[in-house]
PDB file of N, CA and C in Angstrom:
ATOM      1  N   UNK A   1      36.278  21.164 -42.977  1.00  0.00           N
ATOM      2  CA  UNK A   1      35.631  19.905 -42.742  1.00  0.00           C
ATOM      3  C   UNK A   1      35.691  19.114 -44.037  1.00  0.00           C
ATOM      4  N   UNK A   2      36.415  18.106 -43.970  1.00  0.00           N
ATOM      5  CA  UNK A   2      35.816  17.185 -45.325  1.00  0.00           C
ATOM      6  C   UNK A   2      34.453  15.654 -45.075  1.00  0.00           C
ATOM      7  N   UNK A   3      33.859  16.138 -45.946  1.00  0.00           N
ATOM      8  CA  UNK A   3      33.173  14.937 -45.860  1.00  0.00           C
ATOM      9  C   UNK A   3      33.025  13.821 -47.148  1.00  0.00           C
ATOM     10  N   UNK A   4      32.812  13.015 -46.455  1.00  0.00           N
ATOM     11  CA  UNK A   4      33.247  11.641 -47.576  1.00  0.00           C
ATOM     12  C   UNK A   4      31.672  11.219 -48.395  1.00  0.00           C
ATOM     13  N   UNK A   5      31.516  11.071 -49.221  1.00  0.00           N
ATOM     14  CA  UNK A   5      30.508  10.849 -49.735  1.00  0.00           C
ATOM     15  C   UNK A   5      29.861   9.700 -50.411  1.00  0.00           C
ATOM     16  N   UNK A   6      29.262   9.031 -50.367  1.00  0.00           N
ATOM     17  CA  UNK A   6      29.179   7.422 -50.381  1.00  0.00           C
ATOM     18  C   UNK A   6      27.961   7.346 -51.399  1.00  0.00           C
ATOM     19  N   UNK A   7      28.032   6.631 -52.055  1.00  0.00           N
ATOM     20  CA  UNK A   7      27.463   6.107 -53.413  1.00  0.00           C
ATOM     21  C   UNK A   7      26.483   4.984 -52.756  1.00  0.00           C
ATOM     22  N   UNK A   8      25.266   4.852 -52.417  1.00  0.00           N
ATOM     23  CA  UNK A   8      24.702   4.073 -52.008  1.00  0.00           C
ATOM     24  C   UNK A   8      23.971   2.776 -52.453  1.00  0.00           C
ATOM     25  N   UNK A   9      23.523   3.845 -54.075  1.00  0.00           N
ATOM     26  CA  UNK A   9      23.001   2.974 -55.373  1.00  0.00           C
ATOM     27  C   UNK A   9      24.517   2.395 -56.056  1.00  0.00           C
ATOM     28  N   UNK A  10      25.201   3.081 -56.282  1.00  0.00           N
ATOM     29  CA  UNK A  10      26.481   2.673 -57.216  1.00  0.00           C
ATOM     30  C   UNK A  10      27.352   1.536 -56.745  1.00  0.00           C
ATOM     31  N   UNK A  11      27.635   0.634 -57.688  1.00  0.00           N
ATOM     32  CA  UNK A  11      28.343  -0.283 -57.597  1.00  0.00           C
ATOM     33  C   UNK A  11      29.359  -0.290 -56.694  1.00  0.00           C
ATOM     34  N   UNK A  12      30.405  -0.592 -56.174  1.00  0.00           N
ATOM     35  CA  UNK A  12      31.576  -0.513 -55.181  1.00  0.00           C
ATOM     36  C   UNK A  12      32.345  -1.758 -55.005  1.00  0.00           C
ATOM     37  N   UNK A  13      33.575  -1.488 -55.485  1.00  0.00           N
ATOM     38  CA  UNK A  13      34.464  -2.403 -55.467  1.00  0.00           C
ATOM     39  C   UNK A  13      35.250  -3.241 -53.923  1.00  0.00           C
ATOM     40  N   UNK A  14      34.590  -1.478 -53.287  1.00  0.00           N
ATOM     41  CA  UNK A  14      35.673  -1.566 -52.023  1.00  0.00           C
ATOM     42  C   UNK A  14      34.232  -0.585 -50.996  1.00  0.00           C
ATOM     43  N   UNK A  15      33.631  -0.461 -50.416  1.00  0.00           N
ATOM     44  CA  UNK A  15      32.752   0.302 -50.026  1.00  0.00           C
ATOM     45  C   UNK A  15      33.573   1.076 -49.122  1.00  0.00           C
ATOM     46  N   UNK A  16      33.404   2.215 -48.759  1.00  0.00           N
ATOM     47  CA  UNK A  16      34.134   3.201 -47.637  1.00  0.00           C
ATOM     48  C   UNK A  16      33.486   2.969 -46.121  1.00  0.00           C
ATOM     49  N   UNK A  17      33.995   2.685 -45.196  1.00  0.00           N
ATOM     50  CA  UNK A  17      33.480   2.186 -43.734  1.00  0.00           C
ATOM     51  C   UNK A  17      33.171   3.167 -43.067  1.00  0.00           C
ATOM     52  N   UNK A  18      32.722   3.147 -42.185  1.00  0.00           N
ATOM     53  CA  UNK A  18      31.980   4.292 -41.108  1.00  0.00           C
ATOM     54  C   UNK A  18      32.940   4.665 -40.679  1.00  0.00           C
ATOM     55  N   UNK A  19      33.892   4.228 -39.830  1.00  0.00           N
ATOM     56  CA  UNK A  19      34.805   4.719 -39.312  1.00  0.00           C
ATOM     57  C   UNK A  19      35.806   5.442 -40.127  1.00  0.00           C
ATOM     58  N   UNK A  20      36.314   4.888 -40.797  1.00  0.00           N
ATOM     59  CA  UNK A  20      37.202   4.911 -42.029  1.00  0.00           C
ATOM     60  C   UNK A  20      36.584   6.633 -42.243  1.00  0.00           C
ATOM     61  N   UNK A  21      35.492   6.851 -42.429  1.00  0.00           N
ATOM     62  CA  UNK A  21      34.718   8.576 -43.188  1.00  0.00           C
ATOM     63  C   UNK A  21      34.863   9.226 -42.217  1.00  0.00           C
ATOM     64  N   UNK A  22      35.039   8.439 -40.813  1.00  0.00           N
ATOM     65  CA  UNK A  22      34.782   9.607 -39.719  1.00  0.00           C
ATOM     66  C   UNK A  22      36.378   9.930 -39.373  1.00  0.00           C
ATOM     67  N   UNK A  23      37.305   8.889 -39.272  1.00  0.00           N
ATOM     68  CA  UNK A  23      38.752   9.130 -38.842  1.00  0.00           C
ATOM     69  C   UNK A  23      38.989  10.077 -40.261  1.00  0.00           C
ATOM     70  N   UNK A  24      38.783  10.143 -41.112  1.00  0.00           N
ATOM     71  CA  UNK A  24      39.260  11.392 -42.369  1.00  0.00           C
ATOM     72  C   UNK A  24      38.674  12.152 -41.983  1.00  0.00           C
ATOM     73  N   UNK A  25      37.020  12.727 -41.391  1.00  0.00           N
ATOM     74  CA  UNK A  25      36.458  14.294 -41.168  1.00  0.00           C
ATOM     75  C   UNK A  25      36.929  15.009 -40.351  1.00  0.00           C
ATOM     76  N   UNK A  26      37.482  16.071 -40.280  1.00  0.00           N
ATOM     77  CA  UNK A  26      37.870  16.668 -38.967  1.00  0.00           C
ATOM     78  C   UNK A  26      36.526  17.259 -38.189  1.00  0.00           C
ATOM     79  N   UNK A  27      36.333  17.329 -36.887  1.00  0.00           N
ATOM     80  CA  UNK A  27      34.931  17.476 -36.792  1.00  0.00           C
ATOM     81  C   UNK A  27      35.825  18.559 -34.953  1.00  0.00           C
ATOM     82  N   UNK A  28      34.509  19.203 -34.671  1.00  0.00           N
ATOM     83  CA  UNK A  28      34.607  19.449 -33.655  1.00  0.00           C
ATOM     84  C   UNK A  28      35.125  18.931 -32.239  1.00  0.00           C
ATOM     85  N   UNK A  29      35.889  19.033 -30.941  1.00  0.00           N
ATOM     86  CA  UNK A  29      35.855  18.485 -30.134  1.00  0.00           C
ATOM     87  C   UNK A  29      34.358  17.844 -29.384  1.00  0.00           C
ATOM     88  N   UNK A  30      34.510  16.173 -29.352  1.00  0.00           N
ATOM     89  CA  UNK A  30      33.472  16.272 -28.449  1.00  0.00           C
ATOM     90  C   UNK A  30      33.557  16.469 -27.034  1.00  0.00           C
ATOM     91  N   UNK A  31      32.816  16.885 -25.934  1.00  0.00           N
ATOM     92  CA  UNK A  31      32.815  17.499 -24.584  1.00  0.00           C
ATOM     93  C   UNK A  31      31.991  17.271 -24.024  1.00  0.00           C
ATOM     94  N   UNK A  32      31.907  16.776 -22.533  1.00  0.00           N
ATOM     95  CA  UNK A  32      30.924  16.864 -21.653  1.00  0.00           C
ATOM     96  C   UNK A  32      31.064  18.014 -20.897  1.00  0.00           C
ATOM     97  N   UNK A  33      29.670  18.935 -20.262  1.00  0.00           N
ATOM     98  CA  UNK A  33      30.032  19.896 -20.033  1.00  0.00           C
ATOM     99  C   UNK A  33      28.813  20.218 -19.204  1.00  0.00           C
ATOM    100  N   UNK A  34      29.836  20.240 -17.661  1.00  0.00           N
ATOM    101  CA  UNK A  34      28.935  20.100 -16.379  1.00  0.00           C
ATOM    102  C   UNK A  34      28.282  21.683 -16.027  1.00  0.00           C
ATOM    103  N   UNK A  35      26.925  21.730 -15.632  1.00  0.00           N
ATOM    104  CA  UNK A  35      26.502  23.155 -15.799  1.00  0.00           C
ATOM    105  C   UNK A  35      25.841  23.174 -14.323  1.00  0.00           C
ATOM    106  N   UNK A  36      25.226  24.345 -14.189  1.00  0.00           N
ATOM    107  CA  UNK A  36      23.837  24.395 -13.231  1.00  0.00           C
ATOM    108  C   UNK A  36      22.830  24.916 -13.606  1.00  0.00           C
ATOM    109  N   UNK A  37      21.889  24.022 -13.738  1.00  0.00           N
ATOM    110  CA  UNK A  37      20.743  24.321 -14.463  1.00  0.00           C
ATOM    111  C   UNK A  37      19.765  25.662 -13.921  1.00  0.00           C
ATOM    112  N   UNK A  38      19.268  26.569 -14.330  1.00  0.00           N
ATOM    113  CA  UNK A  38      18.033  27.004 -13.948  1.00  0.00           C
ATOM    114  C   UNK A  38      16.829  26.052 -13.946  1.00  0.00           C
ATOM    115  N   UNK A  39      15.717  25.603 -13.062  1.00  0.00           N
ATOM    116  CA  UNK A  39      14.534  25.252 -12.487  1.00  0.00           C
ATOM    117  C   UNK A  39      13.824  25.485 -12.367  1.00  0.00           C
ATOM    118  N   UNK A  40      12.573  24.952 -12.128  1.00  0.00           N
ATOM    119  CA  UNK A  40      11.180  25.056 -12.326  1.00  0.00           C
ATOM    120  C   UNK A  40      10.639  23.832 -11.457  1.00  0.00           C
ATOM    121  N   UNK A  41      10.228  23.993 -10.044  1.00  0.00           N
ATOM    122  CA  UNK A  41       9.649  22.943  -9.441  1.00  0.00           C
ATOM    123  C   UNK A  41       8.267  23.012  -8.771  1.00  0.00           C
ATOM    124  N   UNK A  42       7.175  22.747  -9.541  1.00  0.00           N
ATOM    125  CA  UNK A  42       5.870  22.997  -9.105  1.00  0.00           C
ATOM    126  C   UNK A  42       5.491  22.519  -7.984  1.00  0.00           C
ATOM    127  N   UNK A  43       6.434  21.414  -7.236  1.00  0.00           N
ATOM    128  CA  UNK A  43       6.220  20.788  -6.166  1.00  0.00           C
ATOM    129  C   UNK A  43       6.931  21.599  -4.878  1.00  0.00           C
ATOM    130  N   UNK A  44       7.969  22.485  -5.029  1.00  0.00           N
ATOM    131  CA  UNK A  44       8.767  23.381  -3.803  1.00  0.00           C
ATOM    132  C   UNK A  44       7.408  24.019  -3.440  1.00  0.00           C
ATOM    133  N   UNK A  45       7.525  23.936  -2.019  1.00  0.00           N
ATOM    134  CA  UNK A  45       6.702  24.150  -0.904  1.00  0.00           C
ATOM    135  C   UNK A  45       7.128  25.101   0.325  1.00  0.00           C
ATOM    136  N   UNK A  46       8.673  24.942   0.264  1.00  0.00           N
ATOM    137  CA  UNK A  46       9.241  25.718   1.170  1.00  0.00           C
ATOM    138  C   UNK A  46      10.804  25.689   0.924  1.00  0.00           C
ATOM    139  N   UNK A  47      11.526  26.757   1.681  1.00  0.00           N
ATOM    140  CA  UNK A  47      12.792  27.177   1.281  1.00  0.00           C
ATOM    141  C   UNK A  47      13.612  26.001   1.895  1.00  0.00           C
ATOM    142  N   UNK A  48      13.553  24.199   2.017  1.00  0.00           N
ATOM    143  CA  UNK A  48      13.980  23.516   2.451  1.00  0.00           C
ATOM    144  C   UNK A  48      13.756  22.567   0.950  1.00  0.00           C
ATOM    145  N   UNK A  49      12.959  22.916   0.578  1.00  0.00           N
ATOM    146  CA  UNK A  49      12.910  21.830  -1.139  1.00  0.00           C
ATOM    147  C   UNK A  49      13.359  22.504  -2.085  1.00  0.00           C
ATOM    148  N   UNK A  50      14.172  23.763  -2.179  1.00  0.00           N
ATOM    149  CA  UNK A  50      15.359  24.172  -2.863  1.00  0.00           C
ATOM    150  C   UNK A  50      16.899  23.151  -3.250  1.00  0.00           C
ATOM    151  N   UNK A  51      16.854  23.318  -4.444  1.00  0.00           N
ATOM    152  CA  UNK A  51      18.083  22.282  -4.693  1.00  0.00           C
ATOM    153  C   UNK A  51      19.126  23.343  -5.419  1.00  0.00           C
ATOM    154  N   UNK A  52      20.321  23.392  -4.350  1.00  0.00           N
ATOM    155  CA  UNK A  52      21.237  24.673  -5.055  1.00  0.00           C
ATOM    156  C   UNK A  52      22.099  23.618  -5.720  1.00  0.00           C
ATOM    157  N   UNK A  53      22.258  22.803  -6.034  1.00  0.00           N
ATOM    158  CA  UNK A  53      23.239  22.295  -6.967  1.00  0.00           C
ATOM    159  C   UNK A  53      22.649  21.042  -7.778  1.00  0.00           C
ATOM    160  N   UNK A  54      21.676  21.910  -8.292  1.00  0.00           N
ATOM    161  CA  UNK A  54      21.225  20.934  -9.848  1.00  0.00           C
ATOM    162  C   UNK A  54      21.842  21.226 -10.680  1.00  0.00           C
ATOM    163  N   UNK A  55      23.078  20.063 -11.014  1.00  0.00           N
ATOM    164  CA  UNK A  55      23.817  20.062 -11.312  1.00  0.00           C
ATOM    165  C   UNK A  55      23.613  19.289 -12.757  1.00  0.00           C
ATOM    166  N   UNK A  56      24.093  19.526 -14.381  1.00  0.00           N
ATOM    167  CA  UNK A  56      23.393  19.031 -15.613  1.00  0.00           C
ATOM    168  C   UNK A  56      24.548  18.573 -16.524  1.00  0.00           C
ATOM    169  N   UNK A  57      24.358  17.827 -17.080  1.00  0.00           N
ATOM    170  CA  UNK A  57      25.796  17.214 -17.971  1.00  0.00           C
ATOM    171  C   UNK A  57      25.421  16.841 -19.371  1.00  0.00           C
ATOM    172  N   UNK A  58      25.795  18.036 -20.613  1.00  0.00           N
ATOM    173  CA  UNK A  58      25.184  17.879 -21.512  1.00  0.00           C
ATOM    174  C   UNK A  58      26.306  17.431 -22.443  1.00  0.00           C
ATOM    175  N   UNK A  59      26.158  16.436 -23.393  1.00  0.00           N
ATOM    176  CA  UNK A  59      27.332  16.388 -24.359  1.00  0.00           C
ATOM    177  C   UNK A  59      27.190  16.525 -25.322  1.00  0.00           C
ATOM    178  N   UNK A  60      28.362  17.111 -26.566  1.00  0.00           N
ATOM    179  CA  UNK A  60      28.278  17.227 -27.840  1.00  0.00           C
ATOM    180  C   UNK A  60      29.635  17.648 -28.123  1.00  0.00           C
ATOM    181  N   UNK A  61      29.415  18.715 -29.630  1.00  0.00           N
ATOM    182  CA  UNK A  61      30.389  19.121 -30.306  1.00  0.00           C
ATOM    183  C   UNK A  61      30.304  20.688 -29.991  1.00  0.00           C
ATOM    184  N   UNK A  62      31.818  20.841 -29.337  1.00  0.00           N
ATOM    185  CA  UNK A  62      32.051  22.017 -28.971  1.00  0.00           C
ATOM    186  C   UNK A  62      32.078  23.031 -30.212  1.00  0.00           C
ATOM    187  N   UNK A  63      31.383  23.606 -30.561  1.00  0.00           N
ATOM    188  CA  UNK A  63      31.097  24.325 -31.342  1.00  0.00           C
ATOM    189  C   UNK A  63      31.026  25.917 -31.442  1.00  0.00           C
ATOM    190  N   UNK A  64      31.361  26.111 -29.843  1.00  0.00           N
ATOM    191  CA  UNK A  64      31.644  28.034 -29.539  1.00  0.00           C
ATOM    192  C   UNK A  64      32.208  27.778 -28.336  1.00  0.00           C
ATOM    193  N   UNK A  65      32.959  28.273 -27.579  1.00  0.00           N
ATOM    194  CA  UNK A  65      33.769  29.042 -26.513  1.00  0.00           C
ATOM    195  C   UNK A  65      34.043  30.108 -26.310  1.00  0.00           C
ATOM    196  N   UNK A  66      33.250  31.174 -26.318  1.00  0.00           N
ATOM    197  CA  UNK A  66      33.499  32.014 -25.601  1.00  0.00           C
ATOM    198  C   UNK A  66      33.165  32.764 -24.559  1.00  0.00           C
ATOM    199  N   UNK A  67      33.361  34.311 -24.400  1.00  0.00           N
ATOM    200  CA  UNK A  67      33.435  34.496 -23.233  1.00  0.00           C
ATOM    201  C   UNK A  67      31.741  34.500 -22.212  1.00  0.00           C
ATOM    202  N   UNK A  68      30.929  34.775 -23.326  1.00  0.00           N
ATOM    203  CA  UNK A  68      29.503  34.435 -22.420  1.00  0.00           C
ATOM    204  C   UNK A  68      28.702  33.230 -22.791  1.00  0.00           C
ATOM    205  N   UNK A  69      29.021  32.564 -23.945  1.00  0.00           N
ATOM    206  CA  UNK A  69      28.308  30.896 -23.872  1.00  0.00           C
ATOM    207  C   UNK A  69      29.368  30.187 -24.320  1.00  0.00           C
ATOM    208  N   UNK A  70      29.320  28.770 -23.899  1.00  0.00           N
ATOM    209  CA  UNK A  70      29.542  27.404 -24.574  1.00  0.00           C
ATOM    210  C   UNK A  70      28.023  27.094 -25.367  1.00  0.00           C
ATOM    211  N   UNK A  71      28.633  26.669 -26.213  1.00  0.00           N
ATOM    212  CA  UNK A  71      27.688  26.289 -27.199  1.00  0.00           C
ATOM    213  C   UNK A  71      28.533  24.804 -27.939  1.00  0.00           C
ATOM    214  N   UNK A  72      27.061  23.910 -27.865  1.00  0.00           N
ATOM    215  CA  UNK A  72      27.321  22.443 -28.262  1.00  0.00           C
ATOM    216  C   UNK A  72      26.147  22.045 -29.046  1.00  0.00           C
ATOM    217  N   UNK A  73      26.748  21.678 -30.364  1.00  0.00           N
ATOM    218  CA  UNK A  73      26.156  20.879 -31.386  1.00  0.00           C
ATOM    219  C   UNK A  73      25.769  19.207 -30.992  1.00  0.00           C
ATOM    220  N   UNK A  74      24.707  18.681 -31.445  1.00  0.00           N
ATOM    221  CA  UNK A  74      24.338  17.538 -31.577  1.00  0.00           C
ATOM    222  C   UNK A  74      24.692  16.828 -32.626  1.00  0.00           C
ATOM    223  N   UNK A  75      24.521  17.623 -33.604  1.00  0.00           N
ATOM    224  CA  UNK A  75      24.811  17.315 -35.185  1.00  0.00           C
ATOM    225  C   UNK A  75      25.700  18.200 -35.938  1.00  0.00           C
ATOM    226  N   UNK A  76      26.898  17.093 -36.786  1.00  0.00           N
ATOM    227  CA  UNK A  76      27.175  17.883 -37.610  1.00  0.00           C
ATOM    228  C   UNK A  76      26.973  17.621 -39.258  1.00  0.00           C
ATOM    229  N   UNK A  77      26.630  18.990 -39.885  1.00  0.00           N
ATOM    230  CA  UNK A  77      26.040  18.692 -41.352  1.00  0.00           C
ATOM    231  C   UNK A  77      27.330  18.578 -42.290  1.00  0.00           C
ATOM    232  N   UNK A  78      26.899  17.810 -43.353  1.00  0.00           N
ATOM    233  CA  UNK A  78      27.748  17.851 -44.419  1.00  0.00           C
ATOM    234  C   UNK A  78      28.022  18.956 -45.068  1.00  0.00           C
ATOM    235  N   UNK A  79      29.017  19.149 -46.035  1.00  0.00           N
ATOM    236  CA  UNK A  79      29.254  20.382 -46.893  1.00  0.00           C
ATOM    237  C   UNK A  79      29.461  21.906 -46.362  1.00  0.00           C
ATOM    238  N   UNK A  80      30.121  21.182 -44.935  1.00  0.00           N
ATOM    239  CA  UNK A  80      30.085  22.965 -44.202  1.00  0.00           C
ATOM    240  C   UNK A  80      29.154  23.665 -44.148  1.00  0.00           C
ATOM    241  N   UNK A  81      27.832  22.940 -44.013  1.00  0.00           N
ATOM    242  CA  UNK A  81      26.592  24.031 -43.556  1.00  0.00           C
ATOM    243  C   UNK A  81      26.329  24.188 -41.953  1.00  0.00           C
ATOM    244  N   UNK A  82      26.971  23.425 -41.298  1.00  0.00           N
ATOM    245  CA  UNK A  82      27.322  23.897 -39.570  1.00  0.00           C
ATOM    246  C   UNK A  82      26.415  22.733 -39.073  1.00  0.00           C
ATOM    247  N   UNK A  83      25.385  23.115 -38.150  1.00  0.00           N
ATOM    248  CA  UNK A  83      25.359  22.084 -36.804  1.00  0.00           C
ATOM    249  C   UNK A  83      23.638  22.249 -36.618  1.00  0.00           C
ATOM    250  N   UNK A  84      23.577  21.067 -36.092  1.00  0.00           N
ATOM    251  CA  UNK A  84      21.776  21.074 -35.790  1.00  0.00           C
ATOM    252  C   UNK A  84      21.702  21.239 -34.480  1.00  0.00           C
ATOM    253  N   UNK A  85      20.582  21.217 -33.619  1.00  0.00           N
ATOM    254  CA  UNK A  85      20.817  20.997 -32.268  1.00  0.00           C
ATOM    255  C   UNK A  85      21.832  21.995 -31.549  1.00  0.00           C
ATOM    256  N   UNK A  86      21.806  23.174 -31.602  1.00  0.00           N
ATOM    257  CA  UNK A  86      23.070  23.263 -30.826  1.00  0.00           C
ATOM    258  C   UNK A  86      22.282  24.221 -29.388  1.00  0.00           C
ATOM    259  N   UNK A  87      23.213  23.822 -28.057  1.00  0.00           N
ATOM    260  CA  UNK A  87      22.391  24.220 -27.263  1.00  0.00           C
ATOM    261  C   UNK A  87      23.474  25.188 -26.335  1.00  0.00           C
ATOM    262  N   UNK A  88      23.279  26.463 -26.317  1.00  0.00           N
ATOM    263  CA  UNK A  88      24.206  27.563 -25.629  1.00  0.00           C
ATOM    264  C   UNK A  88      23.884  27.562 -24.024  1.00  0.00           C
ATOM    265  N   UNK A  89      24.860  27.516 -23.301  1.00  0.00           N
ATOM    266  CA  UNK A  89      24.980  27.802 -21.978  1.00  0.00           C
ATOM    267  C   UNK A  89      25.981  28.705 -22.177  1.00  0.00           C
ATOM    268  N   UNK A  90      25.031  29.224 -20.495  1.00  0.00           N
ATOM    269  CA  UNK A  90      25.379  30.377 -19.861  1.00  0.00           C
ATOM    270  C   UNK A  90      26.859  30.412 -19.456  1.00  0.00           C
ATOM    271  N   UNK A  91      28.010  31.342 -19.490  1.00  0.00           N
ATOM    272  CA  UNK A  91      29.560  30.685 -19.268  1.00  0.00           C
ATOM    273  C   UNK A  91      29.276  30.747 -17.938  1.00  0.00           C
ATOM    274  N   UNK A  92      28.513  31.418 -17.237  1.00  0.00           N
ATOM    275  CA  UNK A  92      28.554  31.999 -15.744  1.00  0.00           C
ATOM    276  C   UNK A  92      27.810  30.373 -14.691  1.00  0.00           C
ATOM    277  N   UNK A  93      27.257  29.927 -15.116  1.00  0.00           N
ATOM    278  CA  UNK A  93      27.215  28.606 -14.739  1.00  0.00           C
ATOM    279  C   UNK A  93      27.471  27.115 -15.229  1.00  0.00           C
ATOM    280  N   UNK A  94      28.835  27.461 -16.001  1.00  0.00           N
ATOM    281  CA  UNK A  94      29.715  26.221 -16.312  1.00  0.00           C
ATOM    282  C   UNK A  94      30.764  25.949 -15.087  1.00  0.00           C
ATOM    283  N   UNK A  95      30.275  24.860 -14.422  1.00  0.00           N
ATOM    284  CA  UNK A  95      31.285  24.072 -13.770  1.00  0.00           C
ATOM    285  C   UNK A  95      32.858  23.626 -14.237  1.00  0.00           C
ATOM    286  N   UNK A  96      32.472  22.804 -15.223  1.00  0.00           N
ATOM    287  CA  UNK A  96      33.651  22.008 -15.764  1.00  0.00           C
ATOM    288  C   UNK A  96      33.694  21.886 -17.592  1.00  0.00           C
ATOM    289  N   UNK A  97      34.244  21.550 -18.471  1.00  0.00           N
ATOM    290  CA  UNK A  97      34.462  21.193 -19.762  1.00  0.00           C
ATOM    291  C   UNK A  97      35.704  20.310 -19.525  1.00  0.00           C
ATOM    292  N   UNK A  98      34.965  18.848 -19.930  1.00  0.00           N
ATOM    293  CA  UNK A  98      35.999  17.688 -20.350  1.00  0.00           C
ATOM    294  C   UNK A  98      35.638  16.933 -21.698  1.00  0.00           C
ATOM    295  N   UNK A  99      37.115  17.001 -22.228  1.00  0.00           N
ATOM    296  CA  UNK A  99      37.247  16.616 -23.752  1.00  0.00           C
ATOM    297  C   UNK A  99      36.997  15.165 -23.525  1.00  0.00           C
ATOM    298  N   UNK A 100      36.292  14.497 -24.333  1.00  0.00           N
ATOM    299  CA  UNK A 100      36.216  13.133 -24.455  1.00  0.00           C
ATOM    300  C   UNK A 100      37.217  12.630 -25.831  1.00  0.00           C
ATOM    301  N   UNK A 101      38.218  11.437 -25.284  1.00  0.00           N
ATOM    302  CA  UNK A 101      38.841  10.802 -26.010  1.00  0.00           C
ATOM    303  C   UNK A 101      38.218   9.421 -26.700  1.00  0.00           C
ATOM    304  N   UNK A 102      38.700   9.168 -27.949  1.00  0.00           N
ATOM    305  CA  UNK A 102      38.939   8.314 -27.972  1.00  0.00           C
ATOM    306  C   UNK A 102      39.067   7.057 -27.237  1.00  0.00           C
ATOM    307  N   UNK A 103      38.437   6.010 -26.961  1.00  0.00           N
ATOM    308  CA  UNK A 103      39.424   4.837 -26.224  1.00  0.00           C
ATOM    309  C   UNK A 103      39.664   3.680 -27.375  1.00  0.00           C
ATOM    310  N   UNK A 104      40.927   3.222 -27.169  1.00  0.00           N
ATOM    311  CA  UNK A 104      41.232   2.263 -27.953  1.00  0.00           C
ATOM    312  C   UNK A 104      40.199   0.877 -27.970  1.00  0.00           C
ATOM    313  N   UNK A 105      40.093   0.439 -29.536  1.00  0.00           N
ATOM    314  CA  UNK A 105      39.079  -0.217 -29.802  1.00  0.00           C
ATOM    315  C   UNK A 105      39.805  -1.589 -28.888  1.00  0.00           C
ATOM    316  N   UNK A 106      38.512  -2.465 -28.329  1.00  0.00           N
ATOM    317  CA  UNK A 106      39.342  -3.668 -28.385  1.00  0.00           C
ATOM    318  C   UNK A 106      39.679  -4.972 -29.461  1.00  0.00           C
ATOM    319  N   UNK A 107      40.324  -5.526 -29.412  1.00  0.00           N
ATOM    320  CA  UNK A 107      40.838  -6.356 -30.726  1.00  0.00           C
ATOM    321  C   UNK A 107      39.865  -7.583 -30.548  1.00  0.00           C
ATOM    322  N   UNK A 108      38.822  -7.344 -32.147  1.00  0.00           N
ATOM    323  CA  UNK A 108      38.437  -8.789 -32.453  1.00  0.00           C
ATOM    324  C   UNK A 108      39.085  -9.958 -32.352  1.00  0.00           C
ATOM    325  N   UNK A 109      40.389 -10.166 -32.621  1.00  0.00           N
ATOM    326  CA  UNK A 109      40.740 -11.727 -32.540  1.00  0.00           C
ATOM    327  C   UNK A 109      40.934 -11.450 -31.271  1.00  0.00           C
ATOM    328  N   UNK A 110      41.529 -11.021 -30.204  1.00  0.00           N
ATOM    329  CA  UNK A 110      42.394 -11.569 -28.716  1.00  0.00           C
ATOM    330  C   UNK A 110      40.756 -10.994 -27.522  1.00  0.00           C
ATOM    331  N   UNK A 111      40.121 -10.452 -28.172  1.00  0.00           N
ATOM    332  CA  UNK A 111      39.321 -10.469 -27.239  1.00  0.00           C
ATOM    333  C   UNK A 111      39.101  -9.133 -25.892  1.00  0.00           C
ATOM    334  N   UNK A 112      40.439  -8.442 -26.572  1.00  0.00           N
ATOM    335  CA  UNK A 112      40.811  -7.477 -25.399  1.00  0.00           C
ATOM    336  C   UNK A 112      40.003  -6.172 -25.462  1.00  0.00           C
TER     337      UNK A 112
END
């Protein structure tokens, strides 16, 4: 991981941009990643207010894959000290994992 480090007090000829620090960090894939939740409904009354496909879509930084959790970061720390937030699911009720791209910015002058 590199991270860019920004002088906040210090003078700057040229300041380093947000984007600019983030297109240099290499960082984790981010992922949405469709699950089925376990539940808790104080209101089920009968075996007709059962919901078999509560279905949950959590996103972050793929941060583990393997064979019994996905695990996704919220945060990632500077200096290679790893990840805040990170929240492990069960592999046995992962639906889906989709990589989120990029989309191309649209252009200030044309409007697009």
């Amino acid at each position: 991981m590199r991270v860019v480090k920004l002088e906040l007090d210090a003078p700057s000829a040229e300041p380093a941009g947000a984007a600019e620090a983030l297109a240099a960090s290499p960082v984790p894939s981010l992922v949405v990643v469709t699950w089925r939740d376990a539940f808790f409904d104080l209101d089920q009354t009968t075996d007709d207010d059962f919901r078999p496909d509560y279905l949950v879509r959590t996103v972050g930084f793929l941060v583990g894959d393997g064979p019994i959790f996905v695990s996704l970061a919220q945060e990632v720390l500077p200096d290679d000290e790893g990840y805040r937030a990170v929240t492990h699911i069960p592999r046995a009720v992962v639906e889906r994992i989709v990589a989120l791209e990029h989309a191309p910015q649209a252009s200030a002058q044309t409007g697009e």
